[in-house]
N, C-alpha and C. Protein backbone atom coordinates (compact mmCIF):
# COMPACT_ATOMS: atom_id res chain seq x y z
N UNK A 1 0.85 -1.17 0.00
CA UNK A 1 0.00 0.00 0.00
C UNK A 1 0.89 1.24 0.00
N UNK A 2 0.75 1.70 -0.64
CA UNK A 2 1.09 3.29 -0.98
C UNK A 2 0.78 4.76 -0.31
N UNK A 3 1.27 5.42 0.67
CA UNK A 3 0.68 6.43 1.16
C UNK A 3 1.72 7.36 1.22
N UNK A 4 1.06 8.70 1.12
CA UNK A 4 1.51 10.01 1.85
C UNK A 4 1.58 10.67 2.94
N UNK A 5 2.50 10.34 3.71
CA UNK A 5 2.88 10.65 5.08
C UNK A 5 2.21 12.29 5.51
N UNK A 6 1.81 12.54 6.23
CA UNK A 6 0.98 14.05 6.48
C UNK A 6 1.75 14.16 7.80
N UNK A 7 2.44 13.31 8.38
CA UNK A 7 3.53 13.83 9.52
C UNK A 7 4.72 13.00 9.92
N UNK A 8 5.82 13.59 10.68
CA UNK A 8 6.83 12.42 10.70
C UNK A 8 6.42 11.66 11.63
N UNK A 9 6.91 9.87 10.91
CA UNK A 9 6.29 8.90 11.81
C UNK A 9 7.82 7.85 11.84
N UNK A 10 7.69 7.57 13.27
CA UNK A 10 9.30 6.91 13.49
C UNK A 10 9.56 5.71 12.98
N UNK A 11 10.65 5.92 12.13
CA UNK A 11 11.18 4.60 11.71
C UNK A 11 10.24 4.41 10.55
N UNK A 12 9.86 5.24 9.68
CA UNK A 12 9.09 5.06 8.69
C UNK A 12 9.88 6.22 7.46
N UNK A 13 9.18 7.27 7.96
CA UNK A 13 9.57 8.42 7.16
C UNK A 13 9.37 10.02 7.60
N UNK A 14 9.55 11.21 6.89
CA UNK A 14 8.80 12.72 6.96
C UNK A 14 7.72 12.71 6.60
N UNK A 15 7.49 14.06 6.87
CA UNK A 15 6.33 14.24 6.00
C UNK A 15 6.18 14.55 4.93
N UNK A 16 5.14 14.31 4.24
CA UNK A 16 5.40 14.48 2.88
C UNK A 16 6.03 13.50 1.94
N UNK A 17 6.11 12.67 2.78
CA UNK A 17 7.38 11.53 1.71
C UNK A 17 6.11 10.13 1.43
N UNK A 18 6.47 9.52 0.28
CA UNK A 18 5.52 8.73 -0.37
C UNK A 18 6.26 7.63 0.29
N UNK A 19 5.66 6.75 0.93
CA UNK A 19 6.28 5.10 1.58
C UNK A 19 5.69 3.77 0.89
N UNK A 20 5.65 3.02 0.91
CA UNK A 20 5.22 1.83 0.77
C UNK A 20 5.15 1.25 2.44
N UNK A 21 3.77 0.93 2.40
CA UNK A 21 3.60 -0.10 3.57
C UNK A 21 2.91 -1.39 3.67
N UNK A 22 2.68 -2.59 4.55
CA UNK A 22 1.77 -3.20 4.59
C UNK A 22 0.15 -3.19 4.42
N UNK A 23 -0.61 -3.84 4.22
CA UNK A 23 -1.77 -3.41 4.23
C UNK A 23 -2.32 -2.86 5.45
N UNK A 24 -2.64 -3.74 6.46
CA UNK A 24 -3.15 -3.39 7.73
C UNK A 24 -2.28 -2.19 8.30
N UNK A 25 -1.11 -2.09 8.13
CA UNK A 25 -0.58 -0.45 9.15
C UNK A 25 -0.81 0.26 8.56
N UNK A 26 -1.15 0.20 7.53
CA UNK A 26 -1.68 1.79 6.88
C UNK A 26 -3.28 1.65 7.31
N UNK A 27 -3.91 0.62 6.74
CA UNK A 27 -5.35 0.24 7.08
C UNK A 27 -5.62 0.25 8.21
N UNK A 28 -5.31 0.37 9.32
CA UNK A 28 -5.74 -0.16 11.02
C UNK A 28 -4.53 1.17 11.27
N UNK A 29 -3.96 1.94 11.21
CA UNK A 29 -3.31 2.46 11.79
C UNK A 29 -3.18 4.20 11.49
N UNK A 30 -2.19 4.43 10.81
CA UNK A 30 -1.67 5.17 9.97
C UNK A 30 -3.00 6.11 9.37
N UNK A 31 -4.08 5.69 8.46
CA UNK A 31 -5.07 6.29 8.04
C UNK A 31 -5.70 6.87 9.06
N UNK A 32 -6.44 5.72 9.79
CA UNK A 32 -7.27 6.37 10.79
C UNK A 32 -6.56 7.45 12.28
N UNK A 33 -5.26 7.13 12.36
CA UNK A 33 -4.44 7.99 13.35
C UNK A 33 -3.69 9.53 12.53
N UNK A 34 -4.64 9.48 11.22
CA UNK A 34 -4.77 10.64 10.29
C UNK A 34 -3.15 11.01 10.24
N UNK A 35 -2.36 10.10 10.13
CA UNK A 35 -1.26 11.13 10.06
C UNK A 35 -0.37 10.04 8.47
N UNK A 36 -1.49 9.58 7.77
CA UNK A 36 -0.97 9.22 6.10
C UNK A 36 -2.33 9.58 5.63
N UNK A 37 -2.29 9.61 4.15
CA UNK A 37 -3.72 9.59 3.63
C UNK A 37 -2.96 8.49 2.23
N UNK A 38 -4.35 7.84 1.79
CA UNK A 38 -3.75 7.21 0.08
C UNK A 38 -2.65 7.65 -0.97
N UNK A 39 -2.18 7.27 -1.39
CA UNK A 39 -1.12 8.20 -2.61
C UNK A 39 -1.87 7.50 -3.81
N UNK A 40 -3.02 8.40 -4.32
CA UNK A 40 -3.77 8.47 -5.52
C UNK A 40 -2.80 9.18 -6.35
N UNK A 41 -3.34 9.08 -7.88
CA UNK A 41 -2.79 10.06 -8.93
C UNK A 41 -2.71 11.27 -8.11
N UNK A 42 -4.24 11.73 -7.87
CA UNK A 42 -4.43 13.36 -7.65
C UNK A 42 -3.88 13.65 -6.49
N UNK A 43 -3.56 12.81 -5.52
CA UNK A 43 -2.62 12.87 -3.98
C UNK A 43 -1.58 13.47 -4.56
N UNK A 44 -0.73 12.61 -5.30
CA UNK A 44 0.92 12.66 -5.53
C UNK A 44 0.41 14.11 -6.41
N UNK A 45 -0.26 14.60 -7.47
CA UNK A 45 -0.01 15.79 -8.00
C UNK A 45 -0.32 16.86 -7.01
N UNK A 46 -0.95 16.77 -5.92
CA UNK A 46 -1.01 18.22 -5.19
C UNK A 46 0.09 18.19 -4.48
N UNK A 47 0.58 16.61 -4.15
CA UNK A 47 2.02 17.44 -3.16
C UNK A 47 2.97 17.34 -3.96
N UNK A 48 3.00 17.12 -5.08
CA UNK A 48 4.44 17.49 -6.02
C UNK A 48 4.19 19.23 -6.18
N UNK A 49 2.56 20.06 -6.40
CA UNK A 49 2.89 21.20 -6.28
C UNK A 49 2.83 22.44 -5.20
N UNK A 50 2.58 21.10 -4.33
CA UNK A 50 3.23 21.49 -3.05
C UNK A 50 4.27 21.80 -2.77
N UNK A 51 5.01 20.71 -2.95
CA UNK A 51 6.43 20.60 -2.41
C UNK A 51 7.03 22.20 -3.17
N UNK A 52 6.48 22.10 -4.52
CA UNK A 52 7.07 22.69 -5.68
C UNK A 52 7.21 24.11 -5.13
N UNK A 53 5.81 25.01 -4.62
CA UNK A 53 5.96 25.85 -3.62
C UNK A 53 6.22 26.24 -2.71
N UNK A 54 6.74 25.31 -2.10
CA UNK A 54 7.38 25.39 -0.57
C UNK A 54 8.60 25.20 -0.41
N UNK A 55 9.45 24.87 -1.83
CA UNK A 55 11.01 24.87 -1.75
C UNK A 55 11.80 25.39 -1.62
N UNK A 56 11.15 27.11 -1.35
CA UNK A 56 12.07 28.24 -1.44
C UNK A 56 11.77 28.66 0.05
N UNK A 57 10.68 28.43 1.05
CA UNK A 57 10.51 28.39 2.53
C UNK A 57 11.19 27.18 2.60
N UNK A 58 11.29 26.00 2.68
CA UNK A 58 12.17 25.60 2.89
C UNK A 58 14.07 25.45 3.22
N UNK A 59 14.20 26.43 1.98
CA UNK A 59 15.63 26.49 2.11
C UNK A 59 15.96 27.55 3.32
N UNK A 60 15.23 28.11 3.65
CA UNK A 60 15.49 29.45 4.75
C UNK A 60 15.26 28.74 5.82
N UNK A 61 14.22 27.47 5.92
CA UNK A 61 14.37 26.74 7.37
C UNK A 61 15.34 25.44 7.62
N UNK A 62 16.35 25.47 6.66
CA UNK A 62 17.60 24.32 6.99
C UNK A 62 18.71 25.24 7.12
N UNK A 63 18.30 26.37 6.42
CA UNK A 63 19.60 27.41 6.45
C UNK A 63 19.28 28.12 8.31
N UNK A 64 17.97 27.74 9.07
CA UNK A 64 17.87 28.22 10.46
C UNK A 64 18.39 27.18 11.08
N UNK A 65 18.23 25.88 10.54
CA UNK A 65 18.64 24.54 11.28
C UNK A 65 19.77 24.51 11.05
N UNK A 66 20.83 24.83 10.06
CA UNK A 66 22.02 25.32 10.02
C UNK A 66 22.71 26.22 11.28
N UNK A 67 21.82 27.10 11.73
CA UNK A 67 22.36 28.52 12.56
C UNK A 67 22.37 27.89 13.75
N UNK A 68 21.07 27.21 13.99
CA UNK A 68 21.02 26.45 15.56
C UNK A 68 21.93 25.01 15.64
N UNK A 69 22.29 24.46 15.35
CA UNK A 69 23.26 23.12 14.67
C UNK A 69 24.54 24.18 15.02
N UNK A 70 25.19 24.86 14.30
CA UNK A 70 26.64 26.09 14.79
C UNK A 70 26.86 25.52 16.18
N UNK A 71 25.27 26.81 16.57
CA UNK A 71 25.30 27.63 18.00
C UNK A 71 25.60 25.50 19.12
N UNK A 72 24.93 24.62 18.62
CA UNK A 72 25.02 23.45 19.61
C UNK A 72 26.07 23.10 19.86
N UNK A 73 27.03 22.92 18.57
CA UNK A 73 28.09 22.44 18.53
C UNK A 73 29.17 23.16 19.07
N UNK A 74 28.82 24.25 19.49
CA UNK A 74 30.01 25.40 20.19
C UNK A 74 29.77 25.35 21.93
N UNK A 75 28.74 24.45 21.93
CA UNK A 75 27.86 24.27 23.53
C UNK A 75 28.93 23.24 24.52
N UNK A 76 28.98 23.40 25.76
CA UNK A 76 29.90 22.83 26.48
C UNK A 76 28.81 22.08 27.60
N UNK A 77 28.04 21.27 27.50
CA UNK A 77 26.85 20.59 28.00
C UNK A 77 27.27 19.62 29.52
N UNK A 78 27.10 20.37 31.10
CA UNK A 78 27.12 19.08 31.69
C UNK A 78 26.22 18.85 32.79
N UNK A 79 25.80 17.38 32.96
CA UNK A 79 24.61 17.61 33.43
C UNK A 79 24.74 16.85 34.64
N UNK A 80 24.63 17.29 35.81
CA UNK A 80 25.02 16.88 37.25
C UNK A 80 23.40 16.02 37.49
N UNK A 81 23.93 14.73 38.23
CA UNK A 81 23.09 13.43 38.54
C UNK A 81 23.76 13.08 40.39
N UNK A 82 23.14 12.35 40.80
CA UNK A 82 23.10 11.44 41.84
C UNK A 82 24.32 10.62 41.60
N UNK A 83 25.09 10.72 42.20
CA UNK A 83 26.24 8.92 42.19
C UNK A 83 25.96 8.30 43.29
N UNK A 84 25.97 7.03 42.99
CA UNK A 84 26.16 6.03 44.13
C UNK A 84 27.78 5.72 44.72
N UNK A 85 28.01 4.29 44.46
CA UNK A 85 29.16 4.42 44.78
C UNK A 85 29.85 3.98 43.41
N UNK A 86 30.90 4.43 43.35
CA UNK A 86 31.83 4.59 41.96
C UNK A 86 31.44 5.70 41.22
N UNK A 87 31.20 5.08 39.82
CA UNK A 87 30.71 6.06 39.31
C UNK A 87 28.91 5.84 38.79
N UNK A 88 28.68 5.32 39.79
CA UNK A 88 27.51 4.89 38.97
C UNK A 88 25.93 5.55 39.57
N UNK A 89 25.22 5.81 38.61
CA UNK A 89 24.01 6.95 39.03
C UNK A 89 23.12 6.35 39.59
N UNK A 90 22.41 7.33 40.41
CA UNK A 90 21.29 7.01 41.06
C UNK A 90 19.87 6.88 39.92
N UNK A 91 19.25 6.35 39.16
CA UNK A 91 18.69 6.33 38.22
C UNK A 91 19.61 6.49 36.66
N UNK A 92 18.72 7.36 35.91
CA UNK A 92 19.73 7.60 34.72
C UNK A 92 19.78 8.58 33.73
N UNK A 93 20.30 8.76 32.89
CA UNK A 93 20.23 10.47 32.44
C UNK A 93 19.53 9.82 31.15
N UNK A 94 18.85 11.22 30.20
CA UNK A 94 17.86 10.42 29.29
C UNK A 94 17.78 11.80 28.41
N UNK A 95 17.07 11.64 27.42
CA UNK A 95 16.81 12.45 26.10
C UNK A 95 16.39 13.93 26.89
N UNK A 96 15.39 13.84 28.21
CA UNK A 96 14.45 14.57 29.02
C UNK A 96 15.44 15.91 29.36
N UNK A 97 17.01 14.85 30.07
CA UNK A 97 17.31 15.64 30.79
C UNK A 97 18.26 16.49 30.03
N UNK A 98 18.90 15.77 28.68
CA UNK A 98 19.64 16.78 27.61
C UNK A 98 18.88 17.56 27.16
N UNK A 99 17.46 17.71 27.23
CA UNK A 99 16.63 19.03 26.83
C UNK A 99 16.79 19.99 28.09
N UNK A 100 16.40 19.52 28.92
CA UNK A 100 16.34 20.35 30.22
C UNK A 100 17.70 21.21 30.17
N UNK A 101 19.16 20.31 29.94
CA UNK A 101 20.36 20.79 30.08
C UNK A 101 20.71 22.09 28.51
N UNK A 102 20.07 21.77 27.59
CA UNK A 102 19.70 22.60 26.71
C UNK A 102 18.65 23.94 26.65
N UNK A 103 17.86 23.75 27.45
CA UNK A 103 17.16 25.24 27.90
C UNK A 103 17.93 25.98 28.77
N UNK A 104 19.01 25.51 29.63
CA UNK A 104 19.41 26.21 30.54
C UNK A 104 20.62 26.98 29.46
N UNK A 105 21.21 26.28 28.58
CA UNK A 105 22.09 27.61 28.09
C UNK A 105 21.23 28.10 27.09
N UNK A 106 19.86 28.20 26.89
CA UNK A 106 19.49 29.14 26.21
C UNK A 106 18.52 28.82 24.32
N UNK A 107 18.51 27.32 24.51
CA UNK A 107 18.58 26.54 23.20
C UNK A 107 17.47 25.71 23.42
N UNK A 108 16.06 26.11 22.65
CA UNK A 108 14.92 25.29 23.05
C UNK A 108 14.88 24.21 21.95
N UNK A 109 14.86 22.99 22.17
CA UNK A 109 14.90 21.72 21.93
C UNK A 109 13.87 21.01 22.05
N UNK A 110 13.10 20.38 21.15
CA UNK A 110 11.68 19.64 21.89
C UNK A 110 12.05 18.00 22.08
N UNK A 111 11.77 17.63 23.51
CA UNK A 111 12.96 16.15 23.88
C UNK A 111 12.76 15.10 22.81
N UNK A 112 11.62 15.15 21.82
CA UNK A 112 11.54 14.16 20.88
C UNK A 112 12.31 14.02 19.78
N UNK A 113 12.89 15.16 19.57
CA UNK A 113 13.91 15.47 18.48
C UNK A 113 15.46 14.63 19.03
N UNK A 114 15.68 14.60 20.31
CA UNK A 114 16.84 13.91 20.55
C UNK A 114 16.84 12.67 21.47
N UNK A 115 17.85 12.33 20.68
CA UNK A 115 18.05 10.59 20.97
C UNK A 115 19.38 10.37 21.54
N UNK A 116 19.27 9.59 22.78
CA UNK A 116 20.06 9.57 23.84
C UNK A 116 20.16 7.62 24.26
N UNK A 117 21.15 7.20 24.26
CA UNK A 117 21.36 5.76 25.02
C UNK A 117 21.13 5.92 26.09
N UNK A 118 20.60 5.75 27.22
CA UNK A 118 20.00 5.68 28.68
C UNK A 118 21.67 5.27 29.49
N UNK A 119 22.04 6.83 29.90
CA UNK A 119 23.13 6.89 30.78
C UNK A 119 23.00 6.42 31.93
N UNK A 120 23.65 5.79 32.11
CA UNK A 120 23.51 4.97 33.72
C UNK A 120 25.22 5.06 34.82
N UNK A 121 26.34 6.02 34.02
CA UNK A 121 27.10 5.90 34.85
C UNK A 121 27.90 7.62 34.30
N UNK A 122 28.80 8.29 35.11
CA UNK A 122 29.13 9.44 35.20
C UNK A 122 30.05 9.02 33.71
N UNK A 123 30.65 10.84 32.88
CA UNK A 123 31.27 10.57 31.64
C UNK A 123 31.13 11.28 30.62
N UNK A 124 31.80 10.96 29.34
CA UNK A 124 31.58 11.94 28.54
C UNK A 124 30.49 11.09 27.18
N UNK A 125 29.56 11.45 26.95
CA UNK A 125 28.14 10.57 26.18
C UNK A 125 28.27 11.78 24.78
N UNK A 126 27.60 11.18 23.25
CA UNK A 126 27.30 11.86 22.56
C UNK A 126 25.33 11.70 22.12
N UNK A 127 24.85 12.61 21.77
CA UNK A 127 23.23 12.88 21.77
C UNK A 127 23.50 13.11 20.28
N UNK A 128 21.98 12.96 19.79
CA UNK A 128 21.98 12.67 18.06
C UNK A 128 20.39 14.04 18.42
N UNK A 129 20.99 15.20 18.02
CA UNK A 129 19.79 16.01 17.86
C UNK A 129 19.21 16.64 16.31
N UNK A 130 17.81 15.85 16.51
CA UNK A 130 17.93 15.95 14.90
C UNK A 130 16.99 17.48 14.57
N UNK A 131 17.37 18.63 13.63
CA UNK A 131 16.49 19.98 14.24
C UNK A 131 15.55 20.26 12.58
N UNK A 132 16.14 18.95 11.20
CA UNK A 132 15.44 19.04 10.17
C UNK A 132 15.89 17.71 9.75
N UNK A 133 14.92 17.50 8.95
CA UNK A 133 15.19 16.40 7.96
C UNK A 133 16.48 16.23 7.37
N UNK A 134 16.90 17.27 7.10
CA UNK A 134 18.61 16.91 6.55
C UNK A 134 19.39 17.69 7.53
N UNK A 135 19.19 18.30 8.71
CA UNK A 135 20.64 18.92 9.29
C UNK A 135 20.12 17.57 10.72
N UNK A 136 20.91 17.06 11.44
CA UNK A 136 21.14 16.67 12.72
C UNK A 136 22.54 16.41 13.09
N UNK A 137 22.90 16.51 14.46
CA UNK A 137 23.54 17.36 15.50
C UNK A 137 24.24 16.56 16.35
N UNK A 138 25.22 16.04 16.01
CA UNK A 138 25.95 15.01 17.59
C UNK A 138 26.27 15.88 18.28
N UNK A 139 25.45 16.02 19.20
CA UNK A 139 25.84 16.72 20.80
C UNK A 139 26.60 15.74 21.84
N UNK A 140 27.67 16.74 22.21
CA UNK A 140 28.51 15.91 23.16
C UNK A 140 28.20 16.37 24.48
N UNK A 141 28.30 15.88 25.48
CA UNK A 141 27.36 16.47 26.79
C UNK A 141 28.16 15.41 27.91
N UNK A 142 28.36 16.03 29.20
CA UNK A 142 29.07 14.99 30.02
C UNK A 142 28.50 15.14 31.06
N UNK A 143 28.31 13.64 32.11
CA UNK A 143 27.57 13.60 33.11
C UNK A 143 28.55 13.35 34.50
N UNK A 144 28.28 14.81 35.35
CA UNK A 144 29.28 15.07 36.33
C UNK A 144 27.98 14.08 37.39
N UNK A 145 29.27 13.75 38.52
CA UNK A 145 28.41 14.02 39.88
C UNK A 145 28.55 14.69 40.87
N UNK A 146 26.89 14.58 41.76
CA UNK A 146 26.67 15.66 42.59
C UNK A 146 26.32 14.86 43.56
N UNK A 147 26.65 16.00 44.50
CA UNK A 147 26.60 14.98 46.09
C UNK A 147 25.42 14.82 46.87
């Protein structure tokens, strides 16, 4: 089955992008959770002149995801946790708390955009922040402890 994505869906695609799927996840899923519709003839021609108009707003919002991507990578990120004994945390550091550690210097981040391995011991970790479809961001970020 053939559809047009109407939002980004994980591990699938963007929006806007034509997929191939099974029957039932598009049928039982995807359709009715309104975020694909069919890719008919007349589907694919409105968002080809879609796309067609929106390519020039576009380039001004990778060229912003460009500016914020700079400003991250110049960022010195560390995010104080609980230690037990050694080095190892009282719970664990997570996508949540590299947003949190990202508002504080000034850089709003929405936590779904970044992807984090579930830190469980003090160190230096890298974050995958993705801010467009084609710019994303290895953030390096280190987890001190606090007493």
């Amino acid at each position: 089955m053939e559809l047009i994505l109407k939002q980004d869906v994980e591990n699938l695609g963007f929006k806007d992008d034509v997929v191939t799927v099974k029957n039932g996840y598009g049928r039982n899923f995807l359709i009715p959770q309104k975020q694909a519709i069919l890719a008919t003839v007349s589907a694919k021609k409105v968002l080809a002149e879609n796309l067609k108009q929106r390519a020039f707003k576009e380039k001004k919002i990778v060229d912003d995801a460009n500016v914020i991507a700079d400003a991250l990578k110049g960022l010195e990120i560390k995010i104080p946790a609980k230690v037990g004994t050694g080095s190892k945390l009282f719970g664990s550091v997570n996508n949540i708390d590299v947003a949190a550690a990202l508002e504080k210097e000034g850089q709003t981040i929405d936590k779904k955009f970044i992807t984090v391995a579930t830190v469980k011991r003090t160190g230096k970790y890298t974050a995958v922040v993705r801010l467009h479809r084609e710019v994303s961001v290895d953030l390096e970020f280190e987890v001190v402890g606090q007493a």
